[in-house]
PDB file of N, CA and C in Angstrom:
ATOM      1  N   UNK A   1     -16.578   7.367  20.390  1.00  0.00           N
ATOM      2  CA  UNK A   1     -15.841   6.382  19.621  1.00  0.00           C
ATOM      3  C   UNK A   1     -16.072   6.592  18.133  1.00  0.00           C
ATOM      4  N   UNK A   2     -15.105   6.180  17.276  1.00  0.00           N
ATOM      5  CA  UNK A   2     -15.257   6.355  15.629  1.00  0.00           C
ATOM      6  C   UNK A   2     -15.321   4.972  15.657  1.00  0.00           C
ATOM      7  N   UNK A   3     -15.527   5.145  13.772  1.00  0.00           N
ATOM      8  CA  UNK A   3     -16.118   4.226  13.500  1.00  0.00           C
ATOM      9  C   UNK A   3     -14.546   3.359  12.924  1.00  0.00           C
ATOM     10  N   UNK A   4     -13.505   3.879  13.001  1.00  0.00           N
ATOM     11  CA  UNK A   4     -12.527   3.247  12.762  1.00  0.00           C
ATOM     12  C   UNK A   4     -11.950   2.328  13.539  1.00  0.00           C
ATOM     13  N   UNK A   5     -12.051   3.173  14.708  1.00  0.00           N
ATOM     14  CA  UNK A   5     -11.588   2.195  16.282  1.00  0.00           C
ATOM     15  C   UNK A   5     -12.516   0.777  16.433  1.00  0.00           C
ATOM     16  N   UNK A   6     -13.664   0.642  15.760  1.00  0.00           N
ATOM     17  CA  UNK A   6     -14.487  -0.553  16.170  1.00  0.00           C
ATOM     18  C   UNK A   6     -13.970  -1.181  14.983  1.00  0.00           C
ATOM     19  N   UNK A   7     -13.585  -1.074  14.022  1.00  0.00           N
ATOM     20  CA  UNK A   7     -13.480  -1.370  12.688  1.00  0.00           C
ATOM     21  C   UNK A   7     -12.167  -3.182  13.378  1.00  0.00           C
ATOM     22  N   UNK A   8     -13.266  -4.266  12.463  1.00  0.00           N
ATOM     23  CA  UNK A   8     -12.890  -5.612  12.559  1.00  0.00           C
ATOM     24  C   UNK A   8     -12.113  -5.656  11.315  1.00  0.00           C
ATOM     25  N   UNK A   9     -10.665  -5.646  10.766  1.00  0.00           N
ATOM     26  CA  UNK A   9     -10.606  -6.002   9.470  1.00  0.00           C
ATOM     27  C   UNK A   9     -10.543  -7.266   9.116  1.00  0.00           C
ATOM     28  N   UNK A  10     -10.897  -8.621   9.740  1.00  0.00           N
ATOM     29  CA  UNK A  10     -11.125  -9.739   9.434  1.00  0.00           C
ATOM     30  C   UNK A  10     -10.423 -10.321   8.298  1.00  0.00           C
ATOM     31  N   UNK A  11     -10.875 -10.853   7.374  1.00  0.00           N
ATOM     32  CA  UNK A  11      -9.568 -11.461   6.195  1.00  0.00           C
ATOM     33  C   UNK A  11      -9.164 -10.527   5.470  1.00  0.00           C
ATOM     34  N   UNK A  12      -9.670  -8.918   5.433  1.00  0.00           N
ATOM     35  CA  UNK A  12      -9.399  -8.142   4.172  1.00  0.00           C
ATOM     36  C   UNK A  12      -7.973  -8.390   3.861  1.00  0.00           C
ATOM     37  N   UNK A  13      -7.173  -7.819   4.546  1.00  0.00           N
ATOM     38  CA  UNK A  13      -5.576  -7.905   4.725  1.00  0.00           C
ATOM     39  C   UNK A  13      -5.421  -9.249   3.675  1.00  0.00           C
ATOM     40  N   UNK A  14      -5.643 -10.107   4.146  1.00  0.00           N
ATOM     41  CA  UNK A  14      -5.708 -11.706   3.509  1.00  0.00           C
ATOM     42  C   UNK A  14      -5.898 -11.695   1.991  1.00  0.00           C
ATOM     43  N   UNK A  15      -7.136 -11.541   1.888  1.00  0.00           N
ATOM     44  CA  UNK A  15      -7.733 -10.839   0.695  1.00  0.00           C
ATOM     45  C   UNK A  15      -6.772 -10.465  -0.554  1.00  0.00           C
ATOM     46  N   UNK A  16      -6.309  -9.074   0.065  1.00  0.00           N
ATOM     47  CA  UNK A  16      -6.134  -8.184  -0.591  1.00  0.00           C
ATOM     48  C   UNK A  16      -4.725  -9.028  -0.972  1.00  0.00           C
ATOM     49  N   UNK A  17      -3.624  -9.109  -0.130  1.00  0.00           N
ATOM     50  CA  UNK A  17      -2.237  -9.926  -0.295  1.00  0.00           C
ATOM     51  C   UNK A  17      -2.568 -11.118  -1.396  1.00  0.00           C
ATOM     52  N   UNK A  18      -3.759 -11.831  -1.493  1.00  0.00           N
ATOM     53  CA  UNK A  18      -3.583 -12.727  -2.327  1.00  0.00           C
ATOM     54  C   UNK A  18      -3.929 -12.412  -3.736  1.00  0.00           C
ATOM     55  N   UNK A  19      -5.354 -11.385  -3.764  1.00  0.00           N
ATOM     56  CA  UNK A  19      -5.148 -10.664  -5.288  1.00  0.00           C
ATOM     57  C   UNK A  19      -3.961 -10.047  -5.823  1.00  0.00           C
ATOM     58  N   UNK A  20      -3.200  -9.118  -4.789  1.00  0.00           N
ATOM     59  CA  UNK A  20      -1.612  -8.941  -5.707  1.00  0.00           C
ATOM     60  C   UNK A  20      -1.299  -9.618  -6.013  1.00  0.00           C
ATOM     61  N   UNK A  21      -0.638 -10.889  -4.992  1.00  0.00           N
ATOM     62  CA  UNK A  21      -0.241 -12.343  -5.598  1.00  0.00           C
ATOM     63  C   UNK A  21      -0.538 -13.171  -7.119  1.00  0.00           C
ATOM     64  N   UNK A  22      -2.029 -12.588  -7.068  1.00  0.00           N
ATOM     65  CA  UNK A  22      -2.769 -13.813  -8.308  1.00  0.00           C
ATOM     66  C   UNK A  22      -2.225 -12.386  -9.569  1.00  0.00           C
ATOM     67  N   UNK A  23      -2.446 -11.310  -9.178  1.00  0.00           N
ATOM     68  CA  UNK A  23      -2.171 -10.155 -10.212  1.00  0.00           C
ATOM     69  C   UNK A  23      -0.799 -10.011 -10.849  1.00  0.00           C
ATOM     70  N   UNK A  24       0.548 -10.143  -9.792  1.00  0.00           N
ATOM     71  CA  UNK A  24       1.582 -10.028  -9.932  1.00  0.00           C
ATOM     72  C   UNK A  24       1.603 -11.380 -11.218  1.00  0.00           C
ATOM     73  N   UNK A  25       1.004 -12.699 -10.425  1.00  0.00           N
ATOM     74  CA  UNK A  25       1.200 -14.019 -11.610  1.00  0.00           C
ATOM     75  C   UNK A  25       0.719 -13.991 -12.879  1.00  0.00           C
ATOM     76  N   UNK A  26      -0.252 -13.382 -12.532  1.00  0.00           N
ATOM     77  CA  UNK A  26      -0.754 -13.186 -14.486  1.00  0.00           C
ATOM     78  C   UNK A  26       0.306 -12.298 -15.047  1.00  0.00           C
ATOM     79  N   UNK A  27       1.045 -11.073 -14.670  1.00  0.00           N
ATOM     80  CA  UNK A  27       1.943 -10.414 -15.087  1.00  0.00           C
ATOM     81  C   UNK A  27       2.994 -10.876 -15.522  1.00  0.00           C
ATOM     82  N   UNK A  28       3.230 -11.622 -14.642  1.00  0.00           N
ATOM     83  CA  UNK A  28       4.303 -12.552 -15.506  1.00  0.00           C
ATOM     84  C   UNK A  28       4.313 -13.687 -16.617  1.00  0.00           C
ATOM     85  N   UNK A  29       2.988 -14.180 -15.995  1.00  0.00           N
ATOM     86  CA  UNK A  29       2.839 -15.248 -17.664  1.00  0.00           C
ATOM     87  C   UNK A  29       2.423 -13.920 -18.762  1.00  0.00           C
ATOM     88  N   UNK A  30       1.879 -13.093 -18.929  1.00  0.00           N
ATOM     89  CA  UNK A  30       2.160 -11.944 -20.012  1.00  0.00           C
ATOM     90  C   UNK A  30       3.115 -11.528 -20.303  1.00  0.00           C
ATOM     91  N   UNK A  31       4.140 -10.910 -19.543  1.00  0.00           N
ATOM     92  CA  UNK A  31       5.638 -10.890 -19.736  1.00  0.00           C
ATOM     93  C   UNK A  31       6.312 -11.872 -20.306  1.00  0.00           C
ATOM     94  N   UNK A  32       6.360 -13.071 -20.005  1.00  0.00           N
ATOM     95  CA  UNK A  32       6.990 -14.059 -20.486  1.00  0.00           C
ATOM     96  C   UNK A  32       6.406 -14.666 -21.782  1.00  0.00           C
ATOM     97  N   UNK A  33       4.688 -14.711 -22.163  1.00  0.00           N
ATOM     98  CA  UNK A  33       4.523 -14.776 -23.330  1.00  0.00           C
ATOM     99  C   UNK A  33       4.395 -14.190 -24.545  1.00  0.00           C
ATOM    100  N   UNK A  34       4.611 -12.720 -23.929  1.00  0.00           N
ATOM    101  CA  UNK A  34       5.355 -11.904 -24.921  1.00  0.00           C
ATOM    102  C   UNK A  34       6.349 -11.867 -25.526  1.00  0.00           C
ATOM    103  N   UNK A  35       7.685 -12.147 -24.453  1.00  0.00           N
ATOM    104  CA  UNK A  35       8.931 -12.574 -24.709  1.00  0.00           C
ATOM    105  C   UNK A  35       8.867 -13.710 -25.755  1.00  0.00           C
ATOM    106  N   UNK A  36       8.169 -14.867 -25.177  1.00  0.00           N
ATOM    107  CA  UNK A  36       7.948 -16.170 -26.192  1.00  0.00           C
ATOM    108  C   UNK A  36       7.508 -15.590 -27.481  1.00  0.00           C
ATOM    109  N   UNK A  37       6.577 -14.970 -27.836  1.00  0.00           N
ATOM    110  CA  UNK A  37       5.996 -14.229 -28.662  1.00  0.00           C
ATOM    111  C   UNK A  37       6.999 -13.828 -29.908  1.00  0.00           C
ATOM    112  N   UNK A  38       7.406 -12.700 -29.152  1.00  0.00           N
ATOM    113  CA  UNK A  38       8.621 -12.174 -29.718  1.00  0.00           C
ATOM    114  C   UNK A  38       9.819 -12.539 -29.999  1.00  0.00           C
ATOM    115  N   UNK A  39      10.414 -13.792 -29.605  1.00  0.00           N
ATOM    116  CA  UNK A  39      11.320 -14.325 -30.303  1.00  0.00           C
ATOM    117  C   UNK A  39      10.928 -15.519 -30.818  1.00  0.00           C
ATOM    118  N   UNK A  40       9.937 -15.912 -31.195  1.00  0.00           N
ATOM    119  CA  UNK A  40       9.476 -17.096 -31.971  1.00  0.00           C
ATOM    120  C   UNK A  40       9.125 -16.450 -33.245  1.00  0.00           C
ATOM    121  N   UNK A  41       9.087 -15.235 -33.136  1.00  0.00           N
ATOM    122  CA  UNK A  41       8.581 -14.594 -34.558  1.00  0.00           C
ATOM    123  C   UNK A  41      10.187 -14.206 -35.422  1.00  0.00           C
ATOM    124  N   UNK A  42      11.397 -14.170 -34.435  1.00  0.00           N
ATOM    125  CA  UNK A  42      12.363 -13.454 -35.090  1.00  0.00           C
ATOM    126  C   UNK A  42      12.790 -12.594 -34.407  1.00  0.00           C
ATOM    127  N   UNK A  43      13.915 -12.688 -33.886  1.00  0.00           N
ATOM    128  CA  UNK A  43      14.479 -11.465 -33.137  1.00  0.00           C
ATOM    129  C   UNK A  43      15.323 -10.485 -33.533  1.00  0.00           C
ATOM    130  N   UNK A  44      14.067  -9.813 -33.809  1.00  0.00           N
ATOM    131  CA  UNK A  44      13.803  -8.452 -34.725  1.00  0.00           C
ATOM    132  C   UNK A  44      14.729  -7.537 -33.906  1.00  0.00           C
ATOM    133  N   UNK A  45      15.232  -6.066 -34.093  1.00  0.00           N
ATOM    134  CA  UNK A  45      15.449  -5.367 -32.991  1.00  0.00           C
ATOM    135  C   UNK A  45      14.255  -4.538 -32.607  1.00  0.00           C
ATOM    136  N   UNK A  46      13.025  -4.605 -32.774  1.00  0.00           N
ATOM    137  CA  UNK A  46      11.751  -4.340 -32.339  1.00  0.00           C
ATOM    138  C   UNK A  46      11.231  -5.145 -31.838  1.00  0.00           C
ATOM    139  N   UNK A  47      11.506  -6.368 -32.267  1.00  0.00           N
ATOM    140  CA  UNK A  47      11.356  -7.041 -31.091  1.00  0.00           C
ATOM    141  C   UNK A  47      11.654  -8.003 -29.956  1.00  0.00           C
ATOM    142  N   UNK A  48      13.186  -7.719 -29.844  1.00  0.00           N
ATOM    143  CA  UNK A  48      13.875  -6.967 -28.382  1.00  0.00           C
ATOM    144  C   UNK A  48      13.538  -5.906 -28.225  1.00  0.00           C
ATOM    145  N   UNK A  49      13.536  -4.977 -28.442  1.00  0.00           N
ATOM    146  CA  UNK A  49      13.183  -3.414 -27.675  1.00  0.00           C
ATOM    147  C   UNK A  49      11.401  -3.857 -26.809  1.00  0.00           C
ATOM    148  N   UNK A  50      11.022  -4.476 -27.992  1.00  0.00           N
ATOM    149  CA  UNK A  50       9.526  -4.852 -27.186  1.00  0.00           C
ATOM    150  C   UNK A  50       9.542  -6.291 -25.824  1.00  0.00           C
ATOM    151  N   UNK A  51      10.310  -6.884 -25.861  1.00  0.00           N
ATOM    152  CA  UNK A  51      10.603  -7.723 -24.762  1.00  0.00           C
ATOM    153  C   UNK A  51      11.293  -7.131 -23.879  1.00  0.00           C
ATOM    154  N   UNK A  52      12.488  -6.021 -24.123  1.00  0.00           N
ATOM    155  CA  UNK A  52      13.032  -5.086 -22.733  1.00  0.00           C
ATOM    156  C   UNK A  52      12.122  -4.273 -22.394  1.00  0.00           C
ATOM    157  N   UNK A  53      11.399  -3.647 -23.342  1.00  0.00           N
ATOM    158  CA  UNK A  53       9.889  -2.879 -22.332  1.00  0.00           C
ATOM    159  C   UNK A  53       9.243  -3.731 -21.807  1.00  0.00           C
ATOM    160  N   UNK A  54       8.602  -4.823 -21.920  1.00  0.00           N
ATOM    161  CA  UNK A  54       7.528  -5.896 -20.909  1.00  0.00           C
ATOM    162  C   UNK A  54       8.264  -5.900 -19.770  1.00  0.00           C
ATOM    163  N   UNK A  55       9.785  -6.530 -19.861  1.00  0.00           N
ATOM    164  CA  UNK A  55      10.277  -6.529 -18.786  1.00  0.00           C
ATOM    165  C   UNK A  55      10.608  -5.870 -17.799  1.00  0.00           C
ATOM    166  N   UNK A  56      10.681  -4.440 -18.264  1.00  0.00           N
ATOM    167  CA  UNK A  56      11.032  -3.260 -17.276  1.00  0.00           C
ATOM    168  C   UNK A  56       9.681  -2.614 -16.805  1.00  0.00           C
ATOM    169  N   UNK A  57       8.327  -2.897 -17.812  1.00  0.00           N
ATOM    170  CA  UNK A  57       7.181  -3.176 -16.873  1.00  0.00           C
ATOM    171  C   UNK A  57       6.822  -3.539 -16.128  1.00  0.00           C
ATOM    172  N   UNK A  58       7.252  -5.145 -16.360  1.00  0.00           N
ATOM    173  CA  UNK A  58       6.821  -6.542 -15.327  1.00  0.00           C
ATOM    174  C   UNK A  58       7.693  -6.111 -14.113  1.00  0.00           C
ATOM    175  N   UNK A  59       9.125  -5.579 -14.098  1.00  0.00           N
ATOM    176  CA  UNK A  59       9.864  -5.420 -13.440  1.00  0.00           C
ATOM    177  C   UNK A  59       9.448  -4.089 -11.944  1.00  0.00           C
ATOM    178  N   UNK A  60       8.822  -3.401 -12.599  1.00  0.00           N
ATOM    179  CA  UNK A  60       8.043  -1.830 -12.172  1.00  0.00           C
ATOM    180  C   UNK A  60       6.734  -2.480 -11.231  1.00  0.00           C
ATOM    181  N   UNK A  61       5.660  -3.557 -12.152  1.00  0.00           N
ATOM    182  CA  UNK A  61       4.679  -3.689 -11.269  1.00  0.00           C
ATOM    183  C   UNK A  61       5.034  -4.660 -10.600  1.00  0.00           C
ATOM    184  N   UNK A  62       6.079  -5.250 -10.455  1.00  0.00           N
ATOM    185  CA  UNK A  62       6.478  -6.329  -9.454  1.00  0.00           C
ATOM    186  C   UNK A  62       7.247  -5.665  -7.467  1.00  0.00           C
ATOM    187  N   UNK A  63       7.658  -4.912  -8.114  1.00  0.00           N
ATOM    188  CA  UNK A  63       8.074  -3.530  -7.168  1.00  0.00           C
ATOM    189  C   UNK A  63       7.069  -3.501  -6.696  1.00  0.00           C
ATOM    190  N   UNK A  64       6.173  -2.996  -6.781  1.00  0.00           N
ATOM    191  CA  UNK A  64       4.828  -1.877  -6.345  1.00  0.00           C
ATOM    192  C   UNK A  64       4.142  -3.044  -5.708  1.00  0.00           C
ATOM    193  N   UNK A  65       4.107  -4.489  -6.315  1.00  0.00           N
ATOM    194  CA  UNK A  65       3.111  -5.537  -5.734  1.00  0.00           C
ATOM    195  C   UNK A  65       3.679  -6.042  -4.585  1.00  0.00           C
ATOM    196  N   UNK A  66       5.468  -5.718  -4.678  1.00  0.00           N
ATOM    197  CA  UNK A  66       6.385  -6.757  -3.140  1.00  0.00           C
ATOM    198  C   UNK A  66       5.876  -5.728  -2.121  1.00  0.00           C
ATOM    199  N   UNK A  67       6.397  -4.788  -2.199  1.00  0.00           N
ATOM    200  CA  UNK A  67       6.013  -3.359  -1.281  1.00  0.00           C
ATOM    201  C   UNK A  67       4.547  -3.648  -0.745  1.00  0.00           C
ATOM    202  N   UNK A  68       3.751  -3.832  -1.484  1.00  0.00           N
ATOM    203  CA  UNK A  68       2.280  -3.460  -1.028  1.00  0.00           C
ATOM    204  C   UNK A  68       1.998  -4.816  -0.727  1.00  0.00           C
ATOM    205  N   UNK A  69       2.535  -5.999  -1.039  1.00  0.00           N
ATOM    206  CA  UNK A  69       2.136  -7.152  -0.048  1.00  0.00           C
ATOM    207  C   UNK A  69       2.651  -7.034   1.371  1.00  0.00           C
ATOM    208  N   UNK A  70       4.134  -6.899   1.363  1.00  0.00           N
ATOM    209  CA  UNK A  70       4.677  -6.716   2.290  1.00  0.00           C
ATOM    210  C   UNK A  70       4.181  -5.324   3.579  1.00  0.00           C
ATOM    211  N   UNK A  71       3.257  -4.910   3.111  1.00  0.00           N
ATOM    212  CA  UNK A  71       2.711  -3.821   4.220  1.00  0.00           C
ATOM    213  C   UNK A  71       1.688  -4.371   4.747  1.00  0.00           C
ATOM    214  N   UNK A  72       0.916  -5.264   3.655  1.00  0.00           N
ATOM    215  CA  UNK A  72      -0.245  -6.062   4.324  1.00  0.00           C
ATOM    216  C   UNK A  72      -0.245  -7.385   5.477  1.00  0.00           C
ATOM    217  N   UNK A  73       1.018  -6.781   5.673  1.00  0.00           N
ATOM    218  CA  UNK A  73       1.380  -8.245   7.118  1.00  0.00           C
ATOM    219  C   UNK A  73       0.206  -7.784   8.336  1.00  0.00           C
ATOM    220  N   UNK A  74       0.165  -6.550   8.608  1.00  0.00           N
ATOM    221  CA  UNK A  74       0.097  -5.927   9.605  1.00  0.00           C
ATOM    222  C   UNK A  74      -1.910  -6.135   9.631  1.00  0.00           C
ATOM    223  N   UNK A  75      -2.837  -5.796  11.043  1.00  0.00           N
ATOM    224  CA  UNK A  75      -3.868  -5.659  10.688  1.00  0.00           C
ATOM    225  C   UNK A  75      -4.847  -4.428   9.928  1.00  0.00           C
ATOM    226  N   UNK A  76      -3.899  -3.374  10.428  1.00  0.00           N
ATOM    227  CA  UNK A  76      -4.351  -1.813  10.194  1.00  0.00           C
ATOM    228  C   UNK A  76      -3.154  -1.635   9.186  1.00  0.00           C
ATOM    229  N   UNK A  77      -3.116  -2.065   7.821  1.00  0.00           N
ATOM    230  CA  UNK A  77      -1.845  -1.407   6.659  1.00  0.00           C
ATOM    231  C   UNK A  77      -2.226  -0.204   6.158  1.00  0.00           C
ATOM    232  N   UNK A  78      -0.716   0.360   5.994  1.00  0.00           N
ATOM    233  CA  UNK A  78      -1.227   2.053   5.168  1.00  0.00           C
ATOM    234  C   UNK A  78      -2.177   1.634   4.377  1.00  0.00           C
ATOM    235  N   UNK A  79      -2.649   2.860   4.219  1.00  0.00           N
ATOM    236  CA  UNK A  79      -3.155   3.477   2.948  1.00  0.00           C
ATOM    237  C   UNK A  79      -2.363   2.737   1.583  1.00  0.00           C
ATOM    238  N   UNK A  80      -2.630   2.551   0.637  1.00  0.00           N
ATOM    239  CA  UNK A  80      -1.913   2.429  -0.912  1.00  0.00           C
ATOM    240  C   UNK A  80      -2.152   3.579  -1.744  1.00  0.00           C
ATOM    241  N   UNK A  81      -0.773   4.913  -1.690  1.00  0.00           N
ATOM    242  CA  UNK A  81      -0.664   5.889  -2.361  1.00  0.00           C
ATOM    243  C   UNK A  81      -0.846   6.053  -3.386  1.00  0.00           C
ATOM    244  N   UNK A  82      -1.626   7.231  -3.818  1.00  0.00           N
ATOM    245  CA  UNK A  82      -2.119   7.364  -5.255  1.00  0.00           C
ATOM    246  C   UNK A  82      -0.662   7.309  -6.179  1.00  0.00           C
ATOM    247  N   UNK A  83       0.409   7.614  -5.724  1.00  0.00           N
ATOM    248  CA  UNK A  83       2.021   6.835  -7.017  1.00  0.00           C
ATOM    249  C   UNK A  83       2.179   5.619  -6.653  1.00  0.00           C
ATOM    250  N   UNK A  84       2.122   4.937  -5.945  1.00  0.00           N
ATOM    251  CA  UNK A  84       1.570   3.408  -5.782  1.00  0.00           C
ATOM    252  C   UNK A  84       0.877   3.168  -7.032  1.00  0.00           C
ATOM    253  N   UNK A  85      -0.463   3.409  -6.796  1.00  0.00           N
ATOM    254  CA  UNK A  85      -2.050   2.931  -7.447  1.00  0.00           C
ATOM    255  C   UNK A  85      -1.426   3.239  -8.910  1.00  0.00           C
ATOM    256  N   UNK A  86      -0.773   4.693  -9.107  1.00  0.00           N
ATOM    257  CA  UNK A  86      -0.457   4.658 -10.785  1.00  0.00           C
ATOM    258  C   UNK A  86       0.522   4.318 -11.266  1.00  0.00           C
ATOM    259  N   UNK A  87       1.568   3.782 -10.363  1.00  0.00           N
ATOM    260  CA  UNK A  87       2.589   2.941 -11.265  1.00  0.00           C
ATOM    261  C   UNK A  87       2.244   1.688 -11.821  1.00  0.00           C
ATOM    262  N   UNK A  88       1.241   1.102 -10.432  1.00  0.00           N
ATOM    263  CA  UNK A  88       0.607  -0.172 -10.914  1.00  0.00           C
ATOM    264  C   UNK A  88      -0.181   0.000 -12.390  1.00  0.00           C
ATOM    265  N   UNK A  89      -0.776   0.857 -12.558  1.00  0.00           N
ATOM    266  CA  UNK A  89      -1.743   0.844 -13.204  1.00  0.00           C
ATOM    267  C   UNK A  89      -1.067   1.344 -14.335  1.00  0.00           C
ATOM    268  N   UNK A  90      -0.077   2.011 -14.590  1.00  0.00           N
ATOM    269  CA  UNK A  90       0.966   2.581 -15.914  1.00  0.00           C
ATOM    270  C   UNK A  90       1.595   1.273 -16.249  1.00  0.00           C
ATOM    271  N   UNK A  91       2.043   0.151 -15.153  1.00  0.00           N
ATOM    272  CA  UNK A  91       3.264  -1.025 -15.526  1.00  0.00           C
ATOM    273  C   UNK A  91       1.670  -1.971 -16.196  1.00  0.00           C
ATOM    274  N   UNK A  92       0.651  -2.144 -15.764  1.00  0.00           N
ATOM    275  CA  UNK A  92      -0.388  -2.942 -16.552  1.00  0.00           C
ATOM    276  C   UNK A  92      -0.561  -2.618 -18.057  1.00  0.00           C
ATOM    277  N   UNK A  93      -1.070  -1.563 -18.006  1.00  0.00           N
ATOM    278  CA  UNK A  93      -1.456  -0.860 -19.168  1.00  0.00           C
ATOM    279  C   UNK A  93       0.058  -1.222 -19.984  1.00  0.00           C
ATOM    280  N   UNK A  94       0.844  -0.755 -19.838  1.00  0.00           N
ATOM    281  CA  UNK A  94       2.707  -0.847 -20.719  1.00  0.00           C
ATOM    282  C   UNK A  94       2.389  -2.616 -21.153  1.00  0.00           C
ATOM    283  N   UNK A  95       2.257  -3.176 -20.322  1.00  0.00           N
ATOM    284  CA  UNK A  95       2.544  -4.956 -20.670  1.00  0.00           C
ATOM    285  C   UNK A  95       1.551  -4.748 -21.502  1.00  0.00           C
ATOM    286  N   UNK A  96       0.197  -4.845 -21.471  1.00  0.00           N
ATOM    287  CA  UNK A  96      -0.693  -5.187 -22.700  1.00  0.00           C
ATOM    288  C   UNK A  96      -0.881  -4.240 -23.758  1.00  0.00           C
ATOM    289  N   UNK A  97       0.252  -2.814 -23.883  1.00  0.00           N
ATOM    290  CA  UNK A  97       0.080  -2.875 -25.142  1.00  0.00           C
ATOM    291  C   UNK A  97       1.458  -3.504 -25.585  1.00  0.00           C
ATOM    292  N   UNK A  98       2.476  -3.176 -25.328  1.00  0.00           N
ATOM    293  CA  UNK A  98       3.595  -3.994 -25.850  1.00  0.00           C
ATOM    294  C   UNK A  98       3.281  -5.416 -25.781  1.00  0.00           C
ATOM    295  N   UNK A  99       2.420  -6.360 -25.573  1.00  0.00           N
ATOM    296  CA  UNK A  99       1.850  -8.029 -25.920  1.00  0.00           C
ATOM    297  C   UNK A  99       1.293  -7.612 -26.786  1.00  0.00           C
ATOM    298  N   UNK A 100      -0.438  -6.716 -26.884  1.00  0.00           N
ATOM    299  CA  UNK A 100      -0.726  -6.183 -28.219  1.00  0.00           C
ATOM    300  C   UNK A 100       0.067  -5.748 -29.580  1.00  0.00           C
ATOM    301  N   UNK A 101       1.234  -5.326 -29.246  1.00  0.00           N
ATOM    302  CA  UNK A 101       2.165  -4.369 -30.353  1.00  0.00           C
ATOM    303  C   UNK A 101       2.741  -5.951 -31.384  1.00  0.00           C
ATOM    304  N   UNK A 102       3.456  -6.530 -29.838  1.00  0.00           N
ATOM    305  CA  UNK A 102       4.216  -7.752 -30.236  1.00  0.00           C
ATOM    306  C   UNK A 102       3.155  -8.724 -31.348  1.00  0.00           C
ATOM    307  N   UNK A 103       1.822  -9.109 -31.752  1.00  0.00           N
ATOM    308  CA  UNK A 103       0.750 -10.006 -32.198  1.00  0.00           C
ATOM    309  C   UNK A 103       1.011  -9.104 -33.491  1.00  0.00           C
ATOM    310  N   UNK A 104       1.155  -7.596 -33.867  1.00  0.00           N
ATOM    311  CA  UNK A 104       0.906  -7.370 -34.752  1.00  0.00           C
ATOM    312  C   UNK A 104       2.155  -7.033 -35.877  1.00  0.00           C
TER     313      UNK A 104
END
């Protein structure tokens, strides 16, 4: 027997579905207070161009978070592919510097 076949995954599944959840939500109050951000200052055409990038960020890691909740129904879910793991991690990084860009 392996050690996979005995393998209990107990709440991980659970777990894991609700950190995307809480992750996806902070993404969006960043997205959106960027947006706020950026047109309370003047809607610059920099900054629209910087509120259509958050959004096509927010838009990118929102993708990657439905997908990968939606696999975690199951008890045994794939793997989460390393172009998975780096879109997530390219659409994060994009929102906080365009919120950073937008402050300055």
């Amino acid at each position: 027997m392996t050690a996979t076949a005995d393998r209990d995954p107990g709440l991980q599944p659970e777990r894991t579905r609700l950190a995307w959840r809480r992750t996806t939500l902070t993404a969006t109050v960043v997205a959106l207070l960027a947006g706020r951000q950026a047109l309370h200052s003047g809607a610059t055409p920099a900054a629209l161009v910087a509120v259509a990038l958050s959004a096509l960020a927010w838009l990118g890691f929102l993708l990657v978070a439905h997908r990968r909740v939606s696999v975690l129904d199951v008890a045994r879910p794939e793997q989460f592919t390393p172009r998975g793991a780096l879109t997530a991690a390219l659409c994060t990084v994009a929102l906080a510097v365009f919120a950073a860009a937008m402050l300055f």
